[in-house]
C-alpha atoms as a PDB file:
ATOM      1  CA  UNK A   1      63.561 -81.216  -1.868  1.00  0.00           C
ATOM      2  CA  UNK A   2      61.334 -84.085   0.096  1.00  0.00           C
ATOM      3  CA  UNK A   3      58.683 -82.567   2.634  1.00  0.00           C
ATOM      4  CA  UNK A   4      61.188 -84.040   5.524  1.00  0.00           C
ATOM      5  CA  UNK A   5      64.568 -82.689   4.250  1.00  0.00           C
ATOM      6  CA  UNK A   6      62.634 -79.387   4.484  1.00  0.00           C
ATOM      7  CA  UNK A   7      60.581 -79.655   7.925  1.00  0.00           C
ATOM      8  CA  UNK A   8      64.388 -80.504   8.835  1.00  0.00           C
ATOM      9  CA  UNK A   9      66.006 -77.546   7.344  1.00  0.00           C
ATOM     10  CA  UNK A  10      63.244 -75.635   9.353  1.00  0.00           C
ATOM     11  CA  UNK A  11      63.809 -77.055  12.904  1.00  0.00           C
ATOM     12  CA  UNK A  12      67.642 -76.537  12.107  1.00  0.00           C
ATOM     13  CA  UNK A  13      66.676 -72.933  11.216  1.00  0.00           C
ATOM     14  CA  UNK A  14      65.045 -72.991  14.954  1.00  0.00           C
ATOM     15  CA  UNK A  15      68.213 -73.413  16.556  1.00  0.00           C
ATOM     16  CA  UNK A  16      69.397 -70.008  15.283  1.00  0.00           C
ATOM     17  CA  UNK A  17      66.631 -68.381  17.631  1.00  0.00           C
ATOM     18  CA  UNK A  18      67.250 -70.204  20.923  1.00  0.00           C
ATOM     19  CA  UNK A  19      66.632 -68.067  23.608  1.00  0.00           C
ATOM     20  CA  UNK A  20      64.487 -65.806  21.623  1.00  0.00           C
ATOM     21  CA  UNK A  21      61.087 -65.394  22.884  1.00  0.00           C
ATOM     22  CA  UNK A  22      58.728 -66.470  19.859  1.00  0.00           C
ATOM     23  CA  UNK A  23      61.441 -68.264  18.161  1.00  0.00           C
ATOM     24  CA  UNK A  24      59.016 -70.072  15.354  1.00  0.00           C
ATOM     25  CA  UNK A  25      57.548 -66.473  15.228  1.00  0.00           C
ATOM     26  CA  UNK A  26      61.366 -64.807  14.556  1.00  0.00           C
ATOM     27  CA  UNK A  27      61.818 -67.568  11.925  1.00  0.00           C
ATOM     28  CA  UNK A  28      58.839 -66.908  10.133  1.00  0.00           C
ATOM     29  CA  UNK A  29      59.077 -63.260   9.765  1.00  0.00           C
ATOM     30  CA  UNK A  30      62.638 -63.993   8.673  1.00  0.00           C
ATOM     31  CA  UNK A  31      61.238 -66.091   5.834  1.00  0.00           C
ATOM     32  CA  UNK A  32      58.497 -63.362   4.791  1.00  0.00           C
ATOM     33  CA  UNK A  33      60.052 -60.322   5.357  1.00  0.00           C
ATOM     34  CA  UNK A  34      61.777 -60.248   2.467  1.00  0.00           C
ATOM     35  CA  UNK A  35      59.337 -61.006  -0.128  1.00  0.00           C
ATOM     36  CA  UNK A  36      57.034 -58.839   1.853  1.00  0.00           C
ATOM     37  CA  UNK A  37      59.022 -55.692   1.311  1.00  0.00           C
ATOM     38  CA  UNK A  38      58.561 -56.315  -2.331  1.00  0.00           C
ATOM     39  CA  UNK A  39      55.056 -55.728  -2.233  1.00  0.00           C
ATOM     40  CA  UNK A  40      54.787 -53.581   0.850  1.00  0.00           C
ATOM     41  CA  UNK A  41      57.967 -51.249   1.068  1.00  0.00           C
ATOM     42  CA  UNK A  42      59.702 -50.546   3.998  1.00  0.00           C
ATOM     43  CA  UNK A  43      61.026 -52.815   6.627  1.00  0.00           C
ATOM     44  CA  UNK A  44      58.940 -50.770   9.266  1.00  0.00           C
ATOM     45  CA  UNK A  45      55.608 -51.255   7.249  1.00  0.00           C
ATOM     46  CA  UNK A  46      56.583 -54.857   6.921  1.00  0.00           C
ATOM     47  CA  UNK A  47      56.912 -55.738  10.651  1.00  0.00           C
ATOM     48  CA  UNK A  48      53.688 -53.850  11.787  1.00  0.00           C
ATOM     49  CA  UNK A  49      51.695 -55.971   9.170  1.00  0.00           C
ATOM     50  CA  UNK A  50      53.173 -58.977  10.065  1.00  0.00           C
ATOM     51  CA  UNK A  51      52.564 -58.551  13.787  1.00  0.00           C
ATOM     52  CA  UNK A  52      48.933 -57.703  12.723  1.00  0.00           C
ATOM     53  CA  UNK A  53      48.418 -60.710  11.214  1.00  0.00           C
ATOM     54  CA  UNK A  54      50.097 -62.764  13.763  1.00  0.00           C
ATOM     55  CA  UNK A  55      47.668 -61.133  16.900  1.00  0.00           C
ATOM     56  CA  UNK A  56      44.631 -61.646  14.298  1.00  0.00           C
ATOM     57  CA  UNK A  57      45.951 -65.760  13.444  1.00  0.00           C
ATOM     58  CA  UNK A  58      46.050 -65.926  17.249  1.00  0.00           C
ATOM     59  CA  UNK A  59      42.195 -64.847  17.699  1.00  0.00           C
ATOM     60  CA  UNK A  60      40.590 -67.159  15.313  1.00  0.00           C
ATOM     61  CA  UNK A  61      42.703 -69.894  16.674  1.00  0.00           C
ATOM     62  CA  UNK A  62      41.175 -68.652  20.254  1.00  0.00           C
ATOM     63  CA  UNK A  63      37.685 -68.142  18.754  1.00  0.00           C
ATOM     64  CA  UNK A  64      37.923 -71.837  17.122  1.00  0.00           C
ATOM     65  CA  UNK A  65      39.393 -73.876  20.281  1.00  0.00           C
ATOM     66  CA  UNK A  66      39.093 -71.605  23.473  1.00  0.00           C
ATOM     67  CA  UNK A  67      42.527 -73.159  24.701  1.00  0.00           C
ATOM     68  CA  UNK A  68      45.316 -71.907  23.294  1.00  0.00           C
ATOM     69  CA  UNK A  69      45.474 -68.706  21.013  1.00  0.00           C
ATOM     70  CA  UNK A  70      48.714 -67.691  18.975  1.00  0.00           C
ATOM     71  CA  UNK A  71      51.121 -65.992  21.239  1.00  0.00           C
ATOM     72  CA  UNK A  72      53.509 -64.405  18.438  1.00  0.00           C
ATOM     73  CA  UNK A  73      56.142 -61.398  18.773  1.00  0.00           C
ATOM     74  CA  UNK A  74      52.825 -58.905  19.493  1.00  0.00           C
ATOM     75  CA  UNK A  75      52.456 -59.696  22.916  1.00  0.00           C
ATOM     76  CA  UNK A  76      55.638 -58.663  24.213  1.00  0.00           C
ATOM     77  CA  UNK A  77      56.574 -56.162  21.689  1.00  0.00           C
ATOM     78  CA  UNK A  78      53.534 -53.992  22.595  1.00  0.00           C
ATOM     79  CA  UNK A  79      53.510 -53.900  26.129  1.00  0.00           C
ATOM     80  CA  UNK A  80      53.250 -50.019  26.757  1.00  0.00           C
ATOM     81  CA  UNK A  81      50.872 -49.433  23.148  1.00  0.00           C
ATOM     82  CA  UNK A  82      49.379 -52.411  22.887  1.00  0.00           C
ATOM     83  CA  UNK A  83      48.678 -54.225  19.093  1.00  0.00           C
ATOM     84  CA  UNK A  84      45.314 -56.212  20.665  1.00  0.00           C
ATOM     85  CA  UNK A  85      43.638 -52.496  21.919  1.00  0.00           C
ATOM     86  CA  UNK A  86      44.470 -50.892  18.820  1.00  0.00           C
ATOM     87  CA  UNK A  87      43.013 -53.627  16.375  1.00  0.00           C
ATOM     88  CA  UNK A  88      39.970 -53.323  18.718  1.00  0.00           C
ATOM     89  CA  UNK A  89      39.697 -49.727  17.832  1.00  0.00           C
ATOM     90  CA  UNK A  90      39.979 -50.493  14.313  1.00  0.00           C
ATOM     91  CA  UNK A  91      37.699 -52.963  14.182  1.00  0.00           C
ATOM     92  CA  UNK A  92      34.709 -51.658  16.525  1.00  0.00           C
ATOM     93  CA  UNK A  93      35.039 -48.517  14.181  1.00  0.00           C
ATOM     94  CA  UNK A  94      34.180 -50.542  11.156  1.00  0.00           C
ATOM     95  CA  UNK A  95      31.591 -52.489  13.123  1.00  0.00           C
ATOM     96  CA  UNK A  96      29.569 -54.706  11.277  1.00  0.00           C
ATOM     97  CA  UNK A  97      31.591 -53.688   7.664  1.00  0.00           C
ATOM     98  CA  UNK A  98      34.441 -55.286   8.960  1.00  0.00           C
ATOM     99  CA  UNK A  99      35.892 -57.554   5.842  1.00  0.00           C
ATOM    100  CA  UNK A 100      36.757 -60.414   8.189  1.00  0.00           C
ATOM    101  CA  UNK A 101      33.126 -61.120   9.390  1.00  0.00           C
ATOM    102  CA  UNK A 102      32.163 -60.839   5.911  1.00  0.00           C
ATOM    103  CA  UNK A 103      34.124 -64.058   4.963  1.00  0.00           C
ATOM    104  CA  UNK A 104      33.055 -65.626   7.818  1.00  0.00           C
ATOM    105  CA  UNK A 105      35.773 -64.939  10.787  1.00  0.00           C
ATOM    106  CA  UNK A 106      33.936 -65.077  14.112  1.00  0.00           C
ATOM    107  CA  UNK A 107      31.050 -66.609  12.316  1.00  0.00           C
ATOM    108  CA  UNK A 108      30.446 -63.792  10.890  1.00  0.00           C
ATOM    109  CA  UNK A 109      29.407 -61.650  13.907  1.00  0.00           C
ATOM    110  CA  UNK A 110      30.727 -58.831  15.587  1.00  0.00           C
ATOM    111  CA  UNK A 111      29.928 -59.381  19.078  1.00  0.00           C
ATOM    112  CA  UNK A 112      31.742 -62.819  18.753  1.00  0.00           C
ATOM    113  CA  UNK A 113      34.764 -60.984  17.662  1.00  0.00           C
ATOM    114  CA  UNK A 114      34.138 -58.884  20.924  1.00  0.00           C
ATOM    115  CA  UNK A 115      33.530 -61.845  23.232  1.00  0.00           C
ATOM    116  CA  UNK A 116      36.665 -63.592  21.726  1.00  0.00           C
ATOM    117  CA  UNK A 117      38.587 -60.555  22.147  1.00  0.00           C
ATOM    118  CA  UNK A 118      38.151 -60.081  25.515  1.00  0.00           C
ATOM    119  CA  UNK A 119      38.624 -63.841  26.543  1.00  0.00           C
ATOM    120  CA  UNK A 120      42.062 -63.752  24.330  1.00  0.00           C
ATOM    121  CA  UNK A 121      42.913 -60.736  25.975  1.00  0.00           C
ATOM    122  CA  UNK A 122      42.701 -62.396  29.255  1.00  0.00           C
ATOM    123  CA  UNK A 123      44.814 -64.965  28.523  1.00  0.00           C
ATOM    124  CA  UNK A 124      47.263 -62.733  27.158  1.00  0.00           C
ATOM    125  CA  UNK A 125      46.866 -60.801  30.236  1.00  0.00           C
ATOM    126  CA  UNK A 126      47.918 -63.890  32.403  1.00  0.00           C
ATOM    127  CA  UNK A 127      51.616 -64.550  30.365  1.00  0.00           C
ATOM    128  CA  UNK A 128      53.901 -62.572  31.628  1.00  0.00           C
ATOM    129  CA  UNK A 129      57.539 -62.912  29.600  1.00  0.00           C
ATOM    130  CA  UNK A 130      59.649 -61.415  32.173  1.00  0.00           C
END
């Protein structure tokens, strides 16, 4: 299948999830929940990871260009327990150990990860989806 048949079958894919909130986000777990329960188990398990991953893909793209920042399913799944204040947690616990400055994220550097935090968590603080 050619790289534009695909991107095609993709954005007709889209059309399934309009009116959704994250609809690229809805598609996307679609596509890797299923292979994802393979490896991780349950459906539950599945979607907590993948929302993880999705709030952490949104902070490096925040720490790299200060504009935009990944808003996935997350934000407005997690309104009353918030995903952004427990990853905090999680981090600021492992402090310096965390694995993600050790490859580099947030140039490697803890209280960048806290500075981008709290400016991500700003703008996430400004969209409001109701």
């Amino acid at each position: 299948m050619s790289s534009r048949s695909q991107l095609d079958e993709v954005v007709g894919d889209l059309h399934r999830f309009k009116g959704k909130r994250t609809p690229l986000s809805d598609l996307l777990f679609e596509v890797v929940q299923p292979l994802a329960i393979e490896t991780i188990g349950s459906d539950l398990s599945v979607e907590s990871a993948f929302d993880r991953w999705e709030y952490f893909l949104g902070l490096v793209e925040f720490h790299k260009s200060t504009i935009r920042g990944f808003l996935g399913r997350y934000h407005w799944k997690y309104r009353r327990d918030p995903l952004p204040a427990r990853f905090r947690k999680e981090v600021e616990a492992q402090g310096t150990a965390w694995q993600a400055l050790s490859t580099g994220f947030f140039d490697g550097s803890l209280q960048q990860y806290q500075q981008t935090a709290d400016r991500f968590q700003e703008r996430l603080d400004r969209v409001h989806w109701f």
